[in-house]
Protein backbone atom coordinates (compact mmCIF):
# COMPACT_ATOMS: atom_id res chain seq x y z
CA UNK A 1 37.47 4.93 -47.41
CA UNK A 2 35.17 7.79 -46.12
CA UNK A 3 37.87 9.89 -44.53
CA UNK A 4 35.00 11.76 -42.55
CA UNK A 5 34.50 8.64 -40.56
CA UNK A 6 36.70 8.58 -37.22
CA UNK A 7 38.66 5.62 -37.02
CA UNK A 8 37.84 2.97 -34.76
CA UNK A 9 38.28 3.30 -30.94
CA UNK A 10 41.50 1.32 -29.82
CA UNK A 11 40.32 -1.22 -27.30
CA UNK A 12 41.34 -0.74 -23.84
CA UNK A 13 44.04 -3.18 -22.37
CA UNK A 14 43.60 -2.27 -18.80
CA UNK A 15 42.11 -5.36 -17.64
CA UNK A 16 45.14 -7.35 -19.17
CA UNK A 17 48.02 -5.31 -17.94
CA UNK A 18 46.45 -5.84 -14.74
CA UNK A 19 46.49 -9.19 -14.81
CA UNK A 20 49.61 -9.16 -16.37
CA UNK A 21 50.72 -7.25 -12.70
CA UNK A 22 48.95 -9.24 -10.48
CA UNK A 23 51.38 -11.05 -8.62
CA UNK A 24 51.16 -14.62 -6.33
CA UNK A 25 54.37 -15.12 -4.61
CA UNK A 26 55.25 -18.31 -2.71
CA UNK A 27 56.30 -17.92 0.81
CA UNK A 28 58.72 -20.83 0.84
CA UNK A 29 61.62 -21.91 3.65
CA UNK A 30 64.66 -21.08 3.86
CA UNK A 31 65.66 -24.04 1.57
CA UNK A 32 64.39 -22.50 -1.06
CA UNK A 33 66.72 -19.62 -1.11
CA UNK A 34 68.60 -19.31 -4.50
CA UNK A 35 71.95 -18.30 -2.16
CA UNK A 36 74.01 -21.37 -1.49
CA UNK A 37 75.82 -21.90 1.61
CA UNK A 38 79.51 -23.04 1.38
CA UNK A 39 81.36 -25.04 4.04
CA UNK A 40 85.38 -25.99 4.17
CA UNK A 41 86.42 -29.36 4.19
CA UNK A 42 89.39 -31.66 3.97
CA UNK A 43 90.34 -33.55 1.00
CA UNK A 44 92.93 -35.23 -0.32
CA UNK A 45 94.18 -36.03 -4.52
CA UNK A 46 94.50 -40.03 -4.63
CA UNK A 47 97.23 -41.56 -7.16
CA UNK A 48 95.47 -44.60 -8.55
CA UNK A 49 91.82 -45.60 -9.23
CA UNK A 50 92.65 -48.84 -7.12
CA UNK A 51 93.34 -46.82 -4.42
CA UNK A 52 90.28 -44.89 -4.73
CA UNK A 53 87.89 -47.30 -4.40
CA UNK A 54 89.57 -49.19 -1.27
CA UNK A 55 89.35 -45.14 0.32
CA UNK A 56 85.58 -44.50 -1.12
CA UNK A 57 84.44 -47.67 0.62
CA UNK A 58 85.71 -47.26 3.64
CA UNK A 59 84.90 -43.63 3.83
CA UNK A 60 81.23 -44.20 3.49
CA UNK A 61 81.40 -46.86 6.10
CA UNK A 62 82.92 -44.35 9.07
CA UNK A 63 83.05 -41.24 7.67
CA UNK A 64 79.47 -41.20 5.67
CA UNK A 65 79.27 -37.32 4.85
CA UNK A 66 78.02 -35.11 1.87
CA UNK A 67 75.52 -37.31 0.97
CA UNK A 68 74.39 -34.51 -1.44
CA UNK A 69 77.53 -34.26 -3.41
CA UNK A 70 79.82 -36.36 -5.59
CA UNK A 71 82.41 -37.43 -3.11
CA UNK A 72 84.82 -37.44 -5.08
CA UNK A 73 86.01 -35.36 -8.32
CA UNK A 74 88.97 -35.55 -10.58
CA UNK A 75 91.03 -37.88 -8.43
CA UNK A 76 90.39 -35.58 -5.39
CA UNK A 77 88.23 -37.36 -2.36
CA UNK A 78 86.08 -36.02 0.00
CA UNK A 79 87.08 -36.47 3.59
CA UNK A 80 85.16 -34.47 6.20
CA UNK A 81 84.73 -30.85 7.40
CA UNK A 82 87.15 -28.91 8.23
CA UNK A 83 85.31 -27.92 11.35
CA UNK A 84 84.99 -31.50 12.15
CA UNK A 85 88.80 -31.70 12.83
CA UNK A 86 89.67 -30.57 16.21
CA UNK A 87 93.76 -31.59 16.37
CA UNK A 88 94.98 -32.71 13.19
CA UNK A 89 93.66 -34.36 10.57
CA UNK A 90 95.69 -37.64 10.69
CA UNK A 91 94.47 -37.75 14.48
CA UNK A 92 90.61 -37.10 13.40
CA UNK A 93 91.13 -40.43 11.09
CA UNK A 94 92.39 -42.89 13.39
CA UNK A 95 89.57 -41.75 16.16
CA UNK A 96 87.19 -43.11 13.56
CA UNK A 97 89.37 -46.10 13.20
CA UNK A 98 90.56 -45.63 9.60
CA UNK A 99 92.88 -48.06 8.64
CA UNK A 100 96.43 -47.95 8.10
CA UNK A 101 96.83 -48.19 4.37
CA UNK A 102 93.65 -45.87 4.18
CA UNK A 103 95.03 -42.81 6.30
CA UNK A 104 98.22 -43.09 4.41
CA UNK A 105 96.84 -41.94 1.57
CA UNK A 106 94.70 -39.65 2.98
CA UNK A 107 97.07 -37.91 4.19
CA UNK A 108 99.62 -37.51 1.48
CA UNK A 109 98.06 -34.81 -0.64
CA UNK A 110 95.72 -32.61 1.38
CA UNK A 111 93.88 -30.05 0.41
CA UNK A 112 91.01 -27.86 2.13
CA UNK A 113 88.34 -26.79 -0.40
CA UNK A 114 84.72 -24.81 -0.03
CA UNK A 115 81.81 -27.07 -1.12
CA UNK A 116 77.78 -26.48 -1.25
CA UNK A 117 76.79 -27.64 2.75
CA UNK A 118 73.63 -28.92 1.55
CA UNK A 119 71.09 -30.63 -0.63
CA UNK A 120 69.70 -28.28 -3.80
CA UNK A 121 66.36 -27.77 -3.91
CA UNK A 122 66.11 -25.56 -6.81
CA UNK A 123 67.54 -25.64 -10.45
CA UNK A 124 69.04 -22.59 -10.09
CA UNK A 125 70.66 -23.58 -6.55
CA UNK A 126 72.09 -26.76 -8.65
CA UNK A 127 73.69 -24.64 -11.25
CA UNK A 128 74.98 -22.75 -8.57
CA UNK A 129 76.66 -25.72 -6.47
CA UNK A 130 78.11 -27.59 -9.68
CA UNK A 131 80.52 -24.68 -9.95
CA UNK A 132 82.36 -25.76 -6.97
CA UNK A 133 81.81 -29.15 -6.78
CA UNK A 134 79.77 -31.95 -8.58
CA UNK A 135 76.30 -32.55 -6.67
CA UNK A 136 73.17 -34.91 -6.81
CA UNK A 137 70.30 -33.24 -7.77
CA UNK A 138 66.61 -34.91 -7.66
CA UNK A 139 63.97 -32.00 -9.94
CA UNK A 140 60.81 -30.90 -7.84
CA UNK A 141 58.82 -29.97 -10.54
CA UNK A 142 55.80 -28.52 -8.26
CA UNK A 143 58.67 -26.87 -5.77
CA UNK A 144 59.84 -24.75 -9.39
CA UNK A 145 56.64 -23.83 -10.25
CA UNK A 146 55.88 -22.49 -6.75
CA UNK A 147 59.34 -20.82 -7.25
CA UNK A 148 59.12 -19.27 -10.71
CA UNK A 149 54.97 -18.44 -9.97
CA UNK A 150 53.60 -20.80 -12.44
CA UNK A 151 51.92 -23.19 -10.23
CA UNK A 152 48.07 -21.79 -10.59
CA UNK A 153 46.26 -21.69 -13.92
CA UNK A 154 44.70 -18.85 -15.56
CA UNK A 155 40.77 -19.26 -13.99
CA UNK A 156 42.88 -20.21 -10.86
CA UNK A 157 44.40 -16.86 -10.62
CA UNK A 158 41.21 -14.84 -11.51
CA UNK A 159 39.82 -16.18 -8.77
CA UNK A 160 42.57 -15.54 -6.13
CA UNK A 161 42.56 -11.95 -7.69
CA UNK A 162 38.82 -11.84 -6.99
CA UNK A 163 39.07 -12.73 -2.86
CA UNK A 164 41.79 -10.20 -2.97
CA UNK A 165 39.99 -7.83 -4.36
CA UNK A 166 36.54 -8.96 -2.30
CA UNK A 167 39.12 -8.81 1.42
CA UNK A 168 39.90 -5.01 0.76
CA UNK A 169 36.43 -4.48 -0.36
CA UNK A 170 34.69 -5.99 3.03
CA UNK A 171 37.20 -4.50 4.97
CA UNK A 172 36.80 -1.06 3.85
CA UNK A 173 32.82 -1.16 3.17
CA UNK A 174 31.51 -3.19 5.65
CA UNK A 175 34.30 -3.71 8.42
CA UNK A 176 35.66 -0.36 8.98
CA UNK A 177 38.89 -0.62 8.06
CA UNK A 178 39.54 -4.37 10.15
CA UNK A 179 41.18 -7.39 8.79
CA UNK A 180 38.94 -9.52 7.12
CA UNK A 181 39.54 -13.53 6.60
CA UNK A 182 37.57 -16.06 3.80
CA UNK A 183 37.37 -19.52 4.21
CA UNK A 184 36.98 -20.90 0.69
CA UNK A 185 36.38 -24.56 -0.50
CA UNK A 186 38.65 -24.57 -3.81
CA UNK A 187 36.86 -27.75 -5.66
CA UNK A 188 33.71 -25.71 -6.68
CA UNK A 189 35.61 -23.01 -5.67
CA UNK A 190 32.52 -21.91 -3.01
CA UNK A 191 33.02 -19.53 0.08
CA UNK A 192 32.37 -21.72 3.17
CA UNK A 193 32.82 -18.46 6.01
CA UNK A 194 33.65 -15.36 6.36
CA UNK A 195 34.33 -13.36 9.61
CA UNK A 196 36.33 -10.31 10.68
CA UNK A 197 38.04 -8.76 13.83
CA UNK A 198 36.58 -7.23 16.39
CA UNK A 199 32.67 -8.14 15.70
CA UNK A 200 31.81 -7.16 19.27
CA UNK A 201 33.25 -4.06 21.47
CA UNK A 202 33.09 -6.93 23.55
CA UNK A 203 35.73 -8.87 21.99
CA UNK A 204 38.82 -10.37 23.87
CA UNK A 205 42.23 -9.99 22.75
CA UNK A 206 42.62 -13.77 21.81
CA UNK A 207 39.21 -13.12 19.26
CA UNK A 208 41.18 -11.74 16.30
CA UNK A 209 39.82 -12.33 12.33
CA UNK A 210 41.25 -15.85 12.40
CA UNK A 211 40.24 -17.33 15.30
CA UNK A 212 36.26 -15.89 14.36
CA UNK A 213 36.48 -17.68 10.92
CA UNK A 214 37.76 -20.95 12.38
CA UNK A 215 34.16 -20.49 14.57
CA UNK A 216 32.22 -19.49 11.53
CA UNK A 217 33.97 -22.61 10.11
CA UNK A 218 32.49 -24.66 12.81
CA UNK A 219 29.26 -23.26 12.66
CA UNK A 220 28.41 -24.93 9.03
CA UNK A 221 29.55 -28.20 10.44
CA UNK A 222 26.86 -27.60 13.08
CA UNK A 223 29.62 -26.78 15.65
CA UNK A 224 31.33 -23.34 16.90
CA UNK A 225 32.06 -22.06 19.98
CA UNK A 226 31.84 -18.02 20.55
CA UNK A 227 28.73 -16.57 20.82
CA UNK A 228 28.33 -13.55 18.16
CA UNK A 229 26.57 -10.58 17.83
CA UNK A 230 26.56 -11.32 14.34
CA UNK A 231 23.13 -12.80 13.06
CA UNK A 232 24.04 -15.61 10.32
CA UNK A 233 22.30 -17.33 6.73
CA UNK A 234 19.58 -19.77 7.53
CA UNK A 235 19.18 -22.65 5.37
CA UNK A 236 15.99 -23.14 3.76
CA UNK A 237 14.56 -26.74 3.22
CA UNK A 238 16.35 -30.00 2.48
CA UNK A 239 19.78 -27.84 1.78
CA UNK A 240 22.39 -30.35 -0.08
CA UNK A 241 24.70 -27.03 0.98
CA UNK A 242 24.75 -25.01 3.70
CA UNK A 243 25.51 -21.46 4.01
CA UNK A 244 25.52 -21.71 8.15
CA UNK A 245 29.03 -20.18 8.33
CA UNK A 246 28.35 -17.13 6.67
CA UNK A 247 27.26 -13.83 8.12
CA UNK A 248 24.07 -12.25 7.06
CA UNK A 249 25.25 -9.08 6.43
CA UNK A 250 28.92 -10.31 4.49
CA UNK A 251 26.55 -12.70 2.39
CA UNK A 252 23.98 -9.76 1.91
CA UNK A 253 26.99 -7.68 0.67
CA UNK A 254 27.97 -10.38 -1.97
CA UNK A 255 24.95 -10.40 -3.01
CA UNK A 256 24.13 -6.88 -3.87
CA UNK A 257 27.19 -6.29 -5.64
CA UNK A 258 27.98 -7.20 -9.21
CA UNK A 259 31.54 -7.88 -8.61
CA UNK A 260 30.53 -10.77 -6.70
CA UNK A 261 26.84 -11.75 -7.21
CA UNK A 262 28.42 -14.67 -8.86
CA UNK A 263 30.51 -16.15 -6.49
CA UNK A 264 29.70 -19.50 -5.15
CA UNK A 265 28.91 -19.61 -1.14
CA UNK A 266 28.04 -22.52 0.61
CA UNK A 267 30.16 -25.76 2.39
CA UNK A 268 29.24 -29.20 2.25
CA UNK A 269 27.15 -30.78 4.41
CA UNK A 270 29.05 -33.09 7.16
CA UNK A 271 28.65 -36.81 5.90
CA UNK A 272 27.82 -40.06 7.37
CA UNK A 273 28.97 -43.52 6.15
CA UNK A 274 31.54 -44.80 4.17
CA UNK A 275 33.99 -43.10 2.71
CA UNK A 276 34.16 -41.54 -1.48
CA UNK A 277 37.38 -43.47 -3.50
CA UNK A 278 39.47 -40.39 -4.81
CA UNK A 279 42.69 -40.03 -6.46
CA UNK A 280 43.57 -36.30 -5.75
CA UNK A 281 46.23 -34.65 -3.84
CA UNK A 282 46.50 -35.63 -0.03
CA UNK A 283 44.35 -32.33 1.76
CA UNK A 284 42.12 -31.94 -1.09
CA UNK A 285 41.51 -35.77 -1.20
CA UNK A 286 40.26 -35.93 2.46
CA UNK A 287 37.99 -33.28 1.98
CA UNK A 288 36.64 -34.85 -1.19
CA UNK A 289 37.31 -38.54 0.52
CA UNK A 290 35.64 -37.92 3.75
CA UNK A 291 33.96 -34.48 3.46
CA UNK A 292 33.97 -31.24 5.94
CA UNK A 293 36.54 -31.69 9.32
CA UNK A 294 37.58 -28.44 10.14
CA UNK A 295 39.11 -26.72 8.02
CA UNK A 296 40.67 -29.82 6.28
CA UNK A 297 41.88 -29.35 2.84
CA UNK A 298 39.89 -25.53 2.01
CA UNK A 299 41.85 -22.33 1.53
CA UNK A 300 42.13 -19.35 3.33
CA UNK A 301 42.37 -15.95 2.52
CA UNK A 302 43.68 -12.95 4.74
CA UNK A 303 43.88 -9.67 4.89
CA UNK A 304 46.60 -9.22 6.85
CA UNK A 305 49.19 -11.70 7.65
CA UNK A 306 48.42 -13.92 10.82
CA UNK A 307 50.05 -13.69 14.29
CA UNK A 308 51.60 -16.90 15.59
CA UNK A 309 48.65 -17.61 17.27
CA UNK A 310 46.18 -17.52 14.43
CA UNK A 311 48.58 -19.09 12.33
CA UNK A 312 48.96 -22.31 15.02
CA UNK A 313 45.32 -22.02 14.67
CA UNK A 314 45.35 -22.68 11.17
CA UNK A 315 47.59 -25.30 11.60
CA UNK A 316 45.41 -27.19 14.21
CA UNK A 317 42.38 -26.45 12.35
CA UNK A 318 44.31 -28.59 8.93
CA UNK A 319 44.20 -25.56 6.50
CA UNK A 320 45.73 -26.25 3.14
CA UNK A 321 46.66 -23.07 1.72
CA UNK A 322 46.74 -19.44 2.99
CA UNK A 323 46.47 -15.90 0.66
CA UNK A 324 47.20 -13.19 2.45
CA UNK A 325 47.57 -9.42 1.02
CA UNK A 326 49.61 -7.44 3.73
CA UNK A 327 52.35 -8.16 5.62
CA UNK A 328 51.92 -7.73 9.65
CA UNK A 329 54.05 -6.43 12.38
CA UNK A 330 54.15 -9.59 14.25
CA UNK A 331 53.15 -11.84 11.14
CA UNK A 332 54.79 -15.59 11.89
CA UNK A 333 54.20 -16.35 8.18
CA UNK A 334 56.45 -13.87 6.38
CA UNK A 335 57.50 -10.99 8.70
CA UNK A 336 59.14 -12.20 11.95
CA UNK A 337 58.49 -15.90 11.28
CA UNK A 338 58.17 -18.60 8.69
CA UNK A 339 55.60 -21.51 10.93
CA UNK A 340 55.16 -23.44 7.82
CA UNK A 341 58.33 -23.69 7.50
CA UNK A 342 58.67 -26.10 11.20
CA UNK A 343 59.62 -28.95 10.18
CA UNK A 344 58.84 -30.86 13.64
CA UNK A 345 54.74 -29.56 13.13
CA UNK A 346 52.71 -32.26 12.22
CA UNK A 347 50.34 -30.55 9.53
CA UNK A 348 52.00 -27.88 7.07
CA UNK A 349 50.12 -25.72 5.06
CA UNK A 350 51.42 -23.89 1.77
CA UNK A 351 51.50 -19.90 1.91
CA UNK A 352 50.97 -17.44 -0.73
CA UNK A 353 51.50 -13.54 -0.97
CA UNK A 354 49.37 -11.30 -2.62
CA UNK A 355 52.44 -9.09 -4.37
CA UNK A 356 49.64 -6.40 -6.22
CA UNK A 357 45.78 -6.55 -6.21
């Protein structure tokens, strides 16, 4: 070996620790929280397996509680909680008209012990609960890998770093420094709008980023209501696509810059006729099923978290999934509020953090 030749240059790992930092964290409920709640209730250690299952049956009958636990464990039975009880115990039994021979051995050996209050969602919550009392536990494979961050595949997460990247990028190039949202259908994927806050000095306060890209939405389903300053991509010819929702002056951006020259734009045209046989997942299998209806089954990304307002918008307008990259004073996804989270609303949409970009 020539030792006057230099070795070789060591190849530069940026782009991978990157990646390798590039975070996508779930926003999930409440449920989701790995800390378990405990509760006190009443129980009582039966003397003979006869005796337990006369008790069990009638206990599930007019007492039918902890349906997410074992209810009973080692000869010790589940009664009801404590906070249930109002006198005595003995008097809380015969107002639900236990029987005689039943309360009698209820009452014999009481105990009051702490128990998980409700169902786990989680693994982790499971392992958790077991140490204070057997449970029932039903795996959500898709609700651990939103957990744990393993949902999205690698090309999926290039491209959610890419519209992170491309929000900060608008914003700070073309927007002045304003929040910046992307509509995005995810089966291509292809960028069906983009719009940003305050794109008049006419603006009203109810006209923020979100409410604009709903509109811009509309506009390549040959809707929209707000008239705009903004002058927008024409389609040319028979267009199978049309690019109707997008800005001239975002779409000239993308295209006069590398980073995103390659990116996809364009939404599907609104159909007519009978509907396409699918098999995917509900929201993207209505898009794909019957084609463009609002914002049915595409993704959005933010820059900044959404007020409650925007975010009822979203919900209205039957978003499936929403990026954003910072958290918001009066966010009602993350900061102050969780709206996905509503149980009672009658669309929910999924929400995702950037944690780096």
């Amino acid at each position: 070996m020539d030792i006057l030749i230099p070795p070789a240059a060591k190849k530069c790992k940026t782009t991978a620790l990157d990646e390798d930092t590039f975070g996508i964290k779930a926003i999930l409920s409440d449920e989701y929280k790995t800390e378990i709640r405990l509760i006190k209730v009443h129980s009582s250690q039966l003397e003979s397996k006869q005796q337990l299952q006369i008790v069990i049956e009638e206990l599930a009958q007019k007492l039918p509680h902890f349906q997410h636990l074992k209810r009973v464990h080692d000869s010790n039975v589940l009664i009801c909680p404590t906070a249930d009880i109002e006198d005595t115990l003995e008097q809380h039994l015969k107002l639900h008209k236990i029987s005689d021979k039943v309360l009698a051995a209820l009452c014999r050996k009481v105990n009051v012990v702490e128990v998980p209050a409700s169902w786990a969602k989680l693994r982790t919550q499971y392992e958790q609960m077991i140490r204070y009392w057997p449970c029932k536990f039903h795996p959500d494979k898709y609700a651990e890998s939103l957990h744990n961050g393993s949902n999205f595949t690698a090309s999926q997460r290039v491209y959610h770093k890419r519209m992170a990247h491309l929000l900060r990028n608008l914003s700070k190039d073309v927007c002045d420094g304003q929040p910046v949202g992307i509509c995005v259908d995810p089966r291509q994927p292809s960028i069906v709008a983009i719009a940003a806050a305050g794109n008049s000095s006419g603006s009203s306060s109810h006209q923020h980023c979100v409410m604009w890209l709903v509109d811009h939405v509309a506009r390549s389903q040959r809707g929209g209501a707000w008239p705009s300053p903004l002058s927008f991509v024409e389609d040319v010819g028979q267009a199978t696509r049309t690019l109707r929702g997008m800005p001239q002056t975002y779409y000239d951006y993308l295209r006069g810059h590398e980073a995103s020259r390659d990116l996809l734009c364009g939404a599907e045209l609104p159909r007519c006729g009978e509907p396409s046989s699918v098999n995917d997942d509900l929201q993207a299998g209505n898009l794909a099923k019957y084609g463009p209806y609002l914002c049915t089954g595409y993704d959005v990304y933010l820059l900044r978290e959404p007020c409650l307002m925007c975010a009822m918008a979203l919900v209205h307008s039957r978003v499936r999934r929403i990026f954003f990259l910072e958290l918001s004073r009066n966010g009602a996804l993350a900061s102050t509020f969780q709206l996905h989270a509503v149980k009672e609303l009658n669309h929910h949409y999924e929400v995702f953090q950037f944690t780096t970009a």
